[in-house]
C-alpha atoms as a PDB file:
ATOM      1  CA  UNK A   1    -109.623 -29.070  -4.014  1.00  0.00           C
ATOM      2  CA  UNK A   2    -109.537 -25.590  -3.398  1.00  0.00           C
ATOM      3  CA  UNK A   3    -112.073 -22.533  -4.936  1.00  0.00           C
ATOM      4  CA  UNK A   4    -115.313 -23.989  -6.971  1.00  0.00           C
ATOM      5  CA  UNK A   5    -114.295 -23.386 -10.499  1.00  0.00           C
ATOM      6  CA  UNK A   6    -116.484 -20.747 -12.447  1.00  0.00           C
ATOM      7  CA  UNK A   7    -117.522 -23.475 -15.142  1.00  0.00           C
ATOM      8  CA  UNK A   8    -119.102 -25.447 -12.623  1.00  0.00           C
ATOM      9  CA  UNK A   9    -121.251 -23.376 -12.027  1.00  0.00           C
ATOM     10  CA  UNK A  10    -122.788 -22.350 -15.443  1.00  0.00           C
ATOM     11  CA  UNK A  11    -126.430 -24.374 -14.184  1.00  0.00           C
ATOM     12  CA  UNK A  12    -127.258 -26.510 -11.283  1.00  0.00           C
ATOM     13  CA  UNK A  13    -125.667 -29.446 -12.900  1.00  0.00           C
ATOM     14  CA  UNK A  14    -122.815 -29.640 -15.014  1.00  0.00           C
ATOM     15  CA  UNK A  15    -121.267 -32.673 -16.760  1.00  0.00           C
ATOM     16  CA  UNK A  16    -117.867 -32.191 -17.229  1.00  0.00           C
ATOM     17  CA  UNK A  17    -116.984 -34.684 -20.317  1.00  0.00           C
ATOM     18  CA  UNK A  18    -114.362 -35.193 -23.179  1.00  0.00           C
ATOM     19  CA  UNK A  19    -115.819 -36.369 -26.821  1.00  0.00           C
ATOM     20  CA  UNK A  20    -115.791 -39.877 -27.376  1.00  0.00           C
ATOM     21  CA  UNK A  21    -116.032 -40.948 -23.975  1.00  0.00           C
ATOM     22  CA  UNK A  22    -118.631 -43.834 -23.753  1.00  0.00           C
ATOM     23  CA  UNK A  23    -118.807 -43.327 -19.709  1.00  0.00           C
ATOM     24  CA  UNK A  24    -119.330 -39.555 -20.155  1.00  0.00           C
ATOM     25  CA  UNK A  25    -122.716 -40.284 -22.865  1.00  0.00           C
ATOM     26  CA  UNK A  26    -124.180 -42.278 -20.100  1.00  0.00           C
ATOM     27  CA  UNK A  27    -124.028 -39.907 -17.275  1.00  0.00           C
ATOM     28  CA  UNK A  28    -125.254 -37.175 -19.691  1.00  0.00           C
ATOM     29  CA  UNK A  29    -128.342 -39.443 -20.169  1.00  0.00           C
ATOM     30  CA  UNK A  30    -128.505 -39.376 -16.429  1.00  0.00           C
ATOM     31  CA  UNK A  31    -128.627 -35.611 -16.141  1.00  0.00           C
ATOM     32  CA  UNK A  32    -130.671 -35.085 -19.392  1.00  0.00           C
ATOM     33  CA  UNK A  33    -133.545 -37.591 -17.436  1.00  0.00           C
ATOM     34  CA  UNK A  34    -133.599 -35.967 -14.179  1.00  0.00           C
ATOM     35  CA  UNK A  35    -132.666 -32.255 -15.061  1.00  0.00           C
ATOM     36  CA  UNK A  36    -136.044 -32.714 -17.559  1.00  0.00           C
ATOM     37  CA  UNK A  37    -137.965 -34.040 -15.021  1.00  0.00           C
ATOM     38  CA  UNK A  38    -137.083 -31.809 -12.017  1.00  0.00           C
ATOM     39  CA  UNK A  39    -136.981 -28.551 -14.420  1.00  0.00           C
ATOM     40  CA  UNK A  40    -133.642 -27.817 -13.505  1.00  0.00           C
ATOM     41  CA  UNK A  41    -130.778 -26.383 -15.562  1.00  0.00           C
ATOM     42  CA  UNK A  42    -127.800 -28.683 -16.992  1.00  0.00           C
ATOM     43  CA  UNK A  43    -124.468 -27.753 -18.812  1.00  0.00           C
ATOM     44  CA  UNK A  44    -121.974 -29.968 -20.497  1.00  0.00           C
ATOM     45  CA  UNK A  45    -118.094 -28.400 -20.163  1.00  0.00           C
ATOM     46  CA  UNK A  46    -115.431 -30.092 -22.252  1.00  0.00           C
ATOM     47  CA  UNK A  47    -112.052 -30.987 -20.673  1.00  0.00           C
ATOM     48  CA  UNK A  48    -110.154 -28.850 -22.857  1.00  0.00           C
ATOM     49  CA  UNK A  49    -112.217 -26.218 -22.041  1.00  0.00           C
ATOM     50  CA  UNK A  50    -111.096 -25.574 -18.129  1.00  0.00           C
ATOM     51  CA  UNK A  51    -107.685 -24.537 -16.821  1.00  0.00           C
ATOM     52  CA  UNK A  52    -104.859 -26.568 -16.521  1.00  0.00           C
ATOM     53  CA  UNK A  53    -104.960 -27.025 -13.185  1.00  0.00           C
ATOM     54  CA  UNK A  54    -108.744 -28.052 -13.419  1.00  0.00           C
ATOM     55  CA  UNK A  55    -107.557 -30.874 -16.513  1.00  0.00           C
ATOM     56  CA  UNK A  56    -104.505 -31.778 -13.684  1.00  0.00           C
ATOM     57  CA  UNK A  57    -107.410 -32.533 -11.585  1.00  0.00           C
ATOM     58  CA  UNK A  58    -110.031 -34.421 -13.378  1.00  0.00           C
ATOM     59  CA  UNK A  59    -108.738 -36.069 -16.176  1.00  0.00           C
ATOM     60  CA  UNK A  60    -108.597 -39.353 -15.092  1.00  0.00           C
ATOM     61  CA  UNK A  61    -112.138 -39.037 -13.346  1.00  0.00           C
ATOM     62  CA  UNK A  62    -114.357 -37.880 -16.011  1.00  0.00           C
ATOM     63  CA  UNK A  63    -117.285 -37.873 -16.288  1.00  0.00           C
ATOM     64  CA  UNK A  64    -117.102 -35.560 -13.268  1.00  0.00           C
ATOM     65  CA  UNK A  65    -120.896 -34.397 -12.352  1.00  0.00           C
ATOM     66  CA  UNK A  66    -121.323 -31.037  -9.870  1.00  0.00           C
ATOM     67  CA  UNK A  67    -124.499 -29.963  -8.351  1.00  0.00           C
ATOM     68  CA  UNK A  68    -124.783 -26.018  -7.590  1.00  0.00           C
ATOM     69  CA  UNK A  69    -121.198 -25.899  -8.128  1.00  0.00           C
ATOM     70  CA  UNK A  70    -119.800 -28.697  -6.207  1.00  0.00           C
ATOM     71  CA  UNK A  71    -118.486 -31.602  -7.132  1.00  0.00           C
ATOM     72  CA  UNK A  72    -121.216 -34.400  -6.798  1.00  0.00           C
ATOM     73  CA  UNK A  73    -119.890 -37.394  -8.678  1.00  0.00           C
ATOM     74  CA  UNK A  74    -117.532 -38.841 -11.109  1.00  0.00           C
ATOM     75  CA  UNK A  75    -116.981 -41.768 -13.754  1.00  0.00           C
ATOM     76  CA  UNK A  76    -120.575 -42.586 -13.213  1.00  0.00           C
ATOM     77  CA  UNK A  77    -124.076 -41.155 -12.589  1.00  0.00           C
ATOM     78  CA  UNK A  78    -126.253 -42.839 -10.035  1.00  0.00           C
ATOM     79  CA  UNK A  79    -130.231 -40.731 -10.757  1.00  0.00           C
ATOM     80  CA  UNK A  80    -131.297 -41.449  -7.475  1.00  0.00           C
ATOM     81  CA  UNK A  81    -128.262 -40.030  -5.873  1.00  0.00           C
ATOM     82  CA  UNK A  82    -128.472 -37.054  -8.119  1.00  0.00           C
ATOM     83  CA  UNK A  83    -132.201 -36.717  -7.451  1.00  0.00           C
ATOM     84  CA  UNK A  84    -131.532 -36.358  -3.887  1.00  0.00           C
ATOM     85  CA  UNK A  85    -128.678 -33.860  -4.281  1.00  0.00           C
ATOM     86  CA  UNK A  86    -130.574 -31.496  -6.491  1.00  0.00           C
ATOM     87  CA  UNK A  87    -133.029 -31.467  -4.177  1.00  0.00           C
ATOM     88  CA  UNK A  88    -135.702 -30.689  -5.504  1.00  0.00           C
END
């Protein structure tokens, strides 16, 4: 993958999700959980909200999580993995 997307990095983690997507509502609980706890900033992006080349890319991995604008994870959320990449 080439230059970090500019959605990615609208807060230290972003979800990016489609509606309807039962895998996508449990790695937003994920986030939701630790974002609260470590005070950090989240951000849900829809698929059909990014470029084409970004949906070419991740549609058949979402959810895909980034942290500070990289991609962390996708299809699901592991909290203690995300704890330690956030850092905080």
């Amino acid at each position: 993958m080439g230059e970090t997307p500019g959605w990615a990095r609208r807060a230290r983690v972003v979800v990016l999700g489609k509606p309807e997507c039962h895998l996508c509502e449990e790695a937003w609980s994920v986030v939701e959980r630790v974002t609260d706890d470590l005070g950090v900033t989240r951000a849900e992006v829809r698929l059909e909200e990014v470029g084409e080349a970004d949906r070419e890319e991740y549609w058949d991995k979402i959810p895909v999580t980034f942290v500070d604008g990289r991609r962390h994870d996708f299809w699901r959320v592991a909290e203690d993995r995300l704890r330690s990449a956030i850092g905080v």
